[in-house]
C-alpha atoms as a PDB file:
ATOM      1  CA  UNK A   1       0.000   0.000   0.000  1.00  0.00           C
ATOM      2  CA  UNK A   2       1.610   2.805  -0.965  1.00  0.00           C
ATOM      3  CA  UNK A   3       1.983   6.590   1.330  1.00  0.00           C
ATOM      4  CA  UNK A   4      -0.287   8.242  -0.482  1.00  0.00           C
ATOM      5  CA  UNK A   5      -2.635   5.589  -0.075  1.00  0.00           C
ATOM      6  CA  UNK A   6      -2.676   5.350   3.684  1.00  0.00           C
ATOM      7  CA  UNK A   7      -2.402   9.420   4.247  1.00  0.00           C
ATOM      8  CA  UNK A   8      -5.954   9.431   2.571  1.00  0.00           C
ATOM      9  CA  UNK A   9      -7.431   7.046   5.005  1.00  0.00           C
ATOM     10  CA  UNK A  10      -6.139   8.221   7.767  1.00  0.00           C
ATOM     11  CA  UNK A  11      -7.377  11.849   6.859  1.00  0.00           C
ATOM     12  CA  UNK A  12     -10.854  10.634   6.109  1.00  0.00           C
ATOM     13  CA  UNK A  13     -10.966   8.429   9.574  1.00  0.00           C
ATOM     14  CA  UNK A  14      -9.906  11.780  11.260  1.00  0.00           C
ATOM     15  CA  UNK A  15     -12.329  13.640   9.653  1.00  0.00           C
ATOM     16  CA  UNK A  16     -14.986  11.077  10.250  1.00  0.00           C
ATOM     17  CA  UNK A  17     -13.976  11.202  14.056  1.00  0.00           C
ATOM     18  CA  UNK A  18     -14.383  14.730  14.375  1.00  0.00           C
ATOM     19  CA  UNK A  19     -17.431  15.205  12.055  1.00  0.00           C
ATOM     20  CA  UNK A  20     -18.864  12.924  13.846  1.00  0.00           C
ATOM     21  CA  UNK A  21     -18.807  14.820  17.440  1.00  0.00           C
ATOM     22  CA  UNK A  22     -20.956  17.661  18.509  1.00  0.00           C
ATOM     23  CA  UNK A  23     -19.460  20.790  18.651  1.00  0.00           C
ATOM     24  CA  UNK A  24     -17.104  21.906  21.608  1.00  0.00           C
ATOM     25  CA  UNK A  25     -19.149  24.429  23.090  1.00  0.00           C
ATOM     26  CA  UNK A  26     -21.950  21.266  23.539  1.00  0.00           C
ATOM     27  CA  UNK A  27     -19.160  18.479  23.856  1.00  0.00           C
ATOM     28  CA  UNK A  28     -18.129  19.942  27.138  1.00  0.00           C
ATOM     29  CA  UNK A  29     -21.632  21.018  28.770  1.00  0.00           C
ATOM     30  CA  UNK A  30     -22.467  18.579  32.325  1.00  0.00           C
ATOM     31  CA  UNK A  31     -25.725  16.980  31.935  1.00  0.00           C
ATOM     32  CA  UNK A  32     -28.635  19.145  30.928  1.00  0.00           C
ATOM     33  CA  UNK A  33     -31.304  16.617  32.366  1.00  0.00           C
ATOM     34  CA  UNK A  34     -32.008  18.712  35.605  1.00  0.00           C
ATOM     35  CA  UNK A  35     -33.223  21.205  32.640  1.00  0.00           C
ATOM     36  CA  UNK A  36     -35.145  19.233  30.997  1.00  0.00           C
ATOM     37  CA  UNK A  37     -37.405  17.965  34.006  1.00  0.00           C
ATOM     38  CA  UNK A  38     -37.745  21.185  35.434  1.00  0.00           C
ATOM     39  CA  UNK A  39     -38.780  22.626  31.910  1.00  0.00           C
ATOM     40  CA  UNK A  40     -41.369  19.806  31.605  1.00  0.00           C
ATOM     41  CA  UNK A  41     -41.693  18.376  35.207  1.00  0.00           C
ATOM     42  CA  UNK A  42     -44.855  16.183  33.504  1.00  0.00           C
ATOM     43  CA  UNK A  43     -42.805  14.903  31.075  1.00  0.00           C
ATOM     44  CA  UNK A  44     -41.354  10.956  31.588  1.00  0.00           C
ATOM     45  CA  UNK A  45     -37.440  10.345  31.292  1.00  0.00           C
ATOM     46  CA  UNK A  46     -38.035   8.182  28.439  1.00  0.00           C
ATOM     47  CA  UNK A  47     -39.932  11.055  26.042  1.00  0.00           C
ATOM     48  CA  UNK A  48     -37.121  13.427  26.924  1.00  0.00           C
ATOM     49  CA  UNK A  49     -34.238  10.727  26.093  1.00  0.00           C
ATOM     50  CA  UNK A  50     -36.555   9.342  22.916  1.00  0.00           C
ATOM     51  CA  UNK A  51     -36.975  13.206  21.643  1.00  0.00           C
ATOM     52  CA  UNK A  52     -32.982  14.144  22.319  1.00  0.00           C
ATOM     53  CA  UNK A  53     -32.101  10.714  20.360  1.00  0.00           C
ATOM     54  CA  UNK A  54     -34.154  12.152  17.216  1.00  0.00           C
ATOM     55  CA  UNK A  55     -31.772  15.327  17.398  1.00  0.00           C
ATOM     56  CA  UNK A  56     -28.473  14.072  18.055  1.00  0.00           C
ATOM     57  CA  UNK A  57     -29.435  11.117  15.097  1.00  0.00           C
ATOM     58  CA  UNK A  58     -30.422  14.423  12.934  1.00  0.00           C
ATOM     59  CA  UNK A  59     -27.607  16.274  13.743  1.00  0.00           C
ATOM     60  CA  UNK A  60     -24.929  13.249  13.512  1.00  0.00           C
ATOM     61  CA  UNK A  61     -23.991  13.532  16.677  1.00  0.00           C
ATOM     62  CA  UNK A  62     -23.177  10.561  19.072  1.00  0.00           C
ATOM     63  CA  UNK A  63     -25.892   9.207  21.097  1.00  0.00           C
ATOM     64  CA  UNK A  64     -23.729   9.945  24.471  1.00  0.00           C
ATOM     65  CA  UNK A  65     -24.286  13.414  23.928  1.00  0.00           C
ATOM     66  CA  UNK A  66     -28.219  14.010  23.626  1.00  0.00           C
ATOM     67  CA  UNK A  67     -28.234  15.141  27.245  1.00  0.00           C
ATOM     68  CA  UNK A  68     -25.705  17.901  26.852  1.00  0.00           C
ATOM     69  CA  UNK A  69     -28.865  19.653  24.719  1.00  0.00           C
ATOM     70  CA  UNK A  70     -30.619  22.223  26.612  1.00  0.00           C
ATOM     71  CA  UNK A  71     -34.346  23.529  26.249  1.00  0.00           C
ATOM     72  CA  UNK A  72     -33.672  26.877  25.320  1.00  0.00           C
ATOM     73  CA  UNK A  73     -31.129  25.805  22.768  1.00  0.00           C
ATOM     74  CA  UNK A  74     -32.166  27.301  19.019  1.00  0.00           C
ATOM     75  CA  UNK A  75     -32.367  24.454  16.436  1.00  0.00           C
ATOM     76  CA  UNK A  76     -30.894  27.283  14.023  1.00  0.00           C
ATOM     77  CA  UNK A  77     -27.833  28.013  16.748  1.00  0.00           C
ATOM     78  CA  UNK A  78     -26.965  24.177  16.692  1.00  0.00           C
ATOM     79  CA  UNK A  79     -26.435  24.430  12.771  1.00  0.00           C
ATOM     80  CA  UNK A  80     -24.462  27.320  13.431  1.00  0.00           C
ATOM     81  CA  UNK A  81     -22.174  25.307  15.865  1.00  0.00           C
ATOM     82  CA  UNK A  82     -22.296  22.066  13.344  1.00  0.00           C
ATOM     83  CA  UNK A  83     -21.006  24.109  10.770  1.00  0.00           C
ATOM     84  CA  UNK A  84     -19.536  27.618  12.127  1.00  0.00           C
ATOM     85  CA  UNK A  85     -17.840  28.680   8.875  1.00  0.00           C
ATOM     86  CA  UNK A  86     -21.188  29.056   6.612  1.00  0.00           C
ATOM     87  CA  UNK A  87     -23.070  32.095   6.862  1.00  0.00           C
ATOM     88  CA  UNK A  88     -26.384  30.293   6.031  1.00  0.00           C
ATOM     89  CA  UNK A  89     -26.802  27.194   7.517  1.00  0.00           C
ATOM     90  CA  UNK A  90     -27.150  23.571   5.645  1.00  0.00           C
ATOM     91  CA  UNK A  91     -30.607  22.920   5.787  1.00  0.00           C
ATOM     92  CA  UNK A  92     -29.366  18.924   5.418  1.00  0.00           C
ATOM     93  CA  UNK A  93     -29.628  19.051   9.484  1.00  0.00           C
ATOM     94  CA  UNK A  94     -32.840  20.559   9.790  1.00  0.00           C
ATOM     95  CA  UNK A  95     -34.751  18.482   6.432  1.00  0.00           C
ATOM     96  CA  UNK A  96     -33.356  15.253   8.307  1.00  0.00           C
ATOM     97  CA  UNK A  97     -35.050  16.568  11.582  1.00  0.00           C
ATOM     98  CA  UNK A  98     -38.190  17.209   9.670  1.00  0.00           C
ATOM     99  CA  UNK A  99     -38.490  14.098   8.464  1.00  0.00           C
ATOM    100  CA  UNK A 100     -37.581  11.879  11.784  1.00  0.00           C
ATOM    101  CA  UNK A 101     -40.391  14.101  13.529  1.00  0.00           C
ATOM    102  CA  UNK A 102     -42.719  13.101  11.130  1.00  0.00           C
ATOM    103  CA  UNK A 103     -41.760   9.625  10.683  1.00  0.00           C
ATOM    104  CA  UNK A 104     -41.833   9.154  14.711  1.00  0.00           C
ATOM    105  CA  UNK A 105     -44.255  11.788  15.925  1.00  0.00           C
ATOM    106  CA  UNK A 106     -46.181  13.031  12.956  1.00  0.00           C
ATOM    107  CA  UNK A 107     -44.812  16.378  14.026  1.00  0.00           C
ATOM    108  CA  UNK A 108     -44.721  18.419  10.655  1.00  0.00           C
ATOM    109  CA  UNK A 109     -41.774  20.755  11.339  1.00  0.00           C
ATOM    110  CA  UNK A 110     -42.251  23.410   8.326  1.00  0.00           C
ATOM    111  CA  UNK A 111     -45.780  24.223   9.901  1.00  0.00           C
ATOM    112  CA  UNK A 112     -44.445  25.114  13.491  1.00  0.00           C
ATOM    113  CA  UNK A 113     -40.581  26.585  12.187  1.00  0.00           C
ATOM    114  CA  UNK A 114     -39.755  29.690  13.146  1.00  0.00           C
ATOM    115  CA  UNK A 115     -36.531  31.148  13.217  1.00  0.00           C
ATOM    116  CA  UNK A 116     -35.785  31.425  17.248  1.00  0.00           C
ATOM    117  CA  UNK A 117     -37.425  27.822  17.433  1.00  0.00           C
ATOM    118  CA  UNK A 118     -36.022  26.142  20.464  1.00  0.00           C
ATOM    119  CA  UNK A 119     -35.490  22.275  21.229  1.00  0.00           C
ATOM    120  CA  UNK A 120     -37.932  22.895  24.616  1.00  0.00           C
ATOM    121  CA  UNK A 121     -40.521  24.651  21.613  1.00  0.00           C
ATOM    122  CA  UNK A 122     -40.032  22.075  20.038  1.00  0.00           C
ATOM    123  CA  UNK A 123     -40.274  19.455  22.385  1.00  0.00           C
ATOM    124  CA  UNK A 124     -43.729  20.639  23.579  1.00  0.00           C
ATOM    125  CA  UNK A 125     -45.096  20.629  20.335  1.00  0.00           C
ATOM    126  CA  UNK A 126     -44.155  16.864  20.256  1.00  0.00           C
ATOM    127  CA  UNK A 127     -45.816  16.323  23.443  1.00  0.00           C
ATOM    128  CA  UNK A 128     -49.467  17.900  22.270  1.00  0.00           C
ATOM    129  CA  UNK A 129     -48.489  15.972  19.257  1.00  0.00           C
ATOM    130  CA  UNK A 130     -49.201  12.913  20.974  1.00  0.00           C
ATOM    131  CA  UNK A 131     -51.419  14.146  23.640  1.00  0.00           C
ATOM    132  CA  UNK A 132     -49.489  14.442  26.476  1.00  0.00           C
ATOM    133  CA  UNK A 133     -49.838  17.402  28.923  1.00  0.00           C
ATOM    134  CA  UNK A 134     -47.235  19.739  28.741  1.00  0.00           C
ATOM    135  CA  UNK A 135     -46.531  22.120  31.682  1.00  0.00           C
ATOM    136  CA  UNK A 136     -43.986  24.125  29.967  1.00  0.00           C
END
């Protein structure tokens, strides 16, 4: 195998590696679960871990990490911190999000998206979705 041959894999498994982990500023945050059940004290464990899986699956990150979301986290500021160096963010992210809250909720995301939308927004409207109190 030849140099050049193994200096290409090794730069795609690095870039794989990294890709593949949520940005620093969210890599490094303690547990956010405390947040979560005092956002939506009515809410179980399970909906909260089930709804952060759908985001960290949209958003390629690792499953490890779906607690170190927070409520008031903008779905539009974790594009931002996917990919920092774009002025408008890939809407890959968010049409993969769209499509996992449809497929698992039958949350349509293009009829509740707004701009400052936040994962605890969003969240709740999962919740009346499948009509479950929410005391956000």
């Amino acid at each position: 195998m030849s140099i050049f041959v193994v200096l290409i894999l090794a730069a795609l498994a690095w870039a794989a590696f990294h890709g593949w982990q949520s940005p620093t500023s969210l890599r490094y945050r303690p547990c956010q679960g405390r947040a979560w059940r005092s956002t939506f004290p009515t809410a179980s464990r399970k909906d909260i871990r089930d709804f952060l899986s759908v985001v960290v699956s949209a958003f390629a990150f690792r499953e490890s990490e779906k607690l170190h979301f927070r409520p008031d986290d903008e779905v539009l500021g974790i594009c931002r911190a996917v990919k920092p160096v774009r002025r408008v963010p890939d809407a890959r992210e968010i049409e993969t999000l769209a499509k996992e809250l449809r497929d698992k909720y039958g949350l349509m995301l293009e009829e509740i998206w707004h701009d400052g939308l936040t994962l605890g927004g969003l969240f709740q409207r999962v919740q009346q979705a499948r009509g479950k109190p929410v005391a956000a």
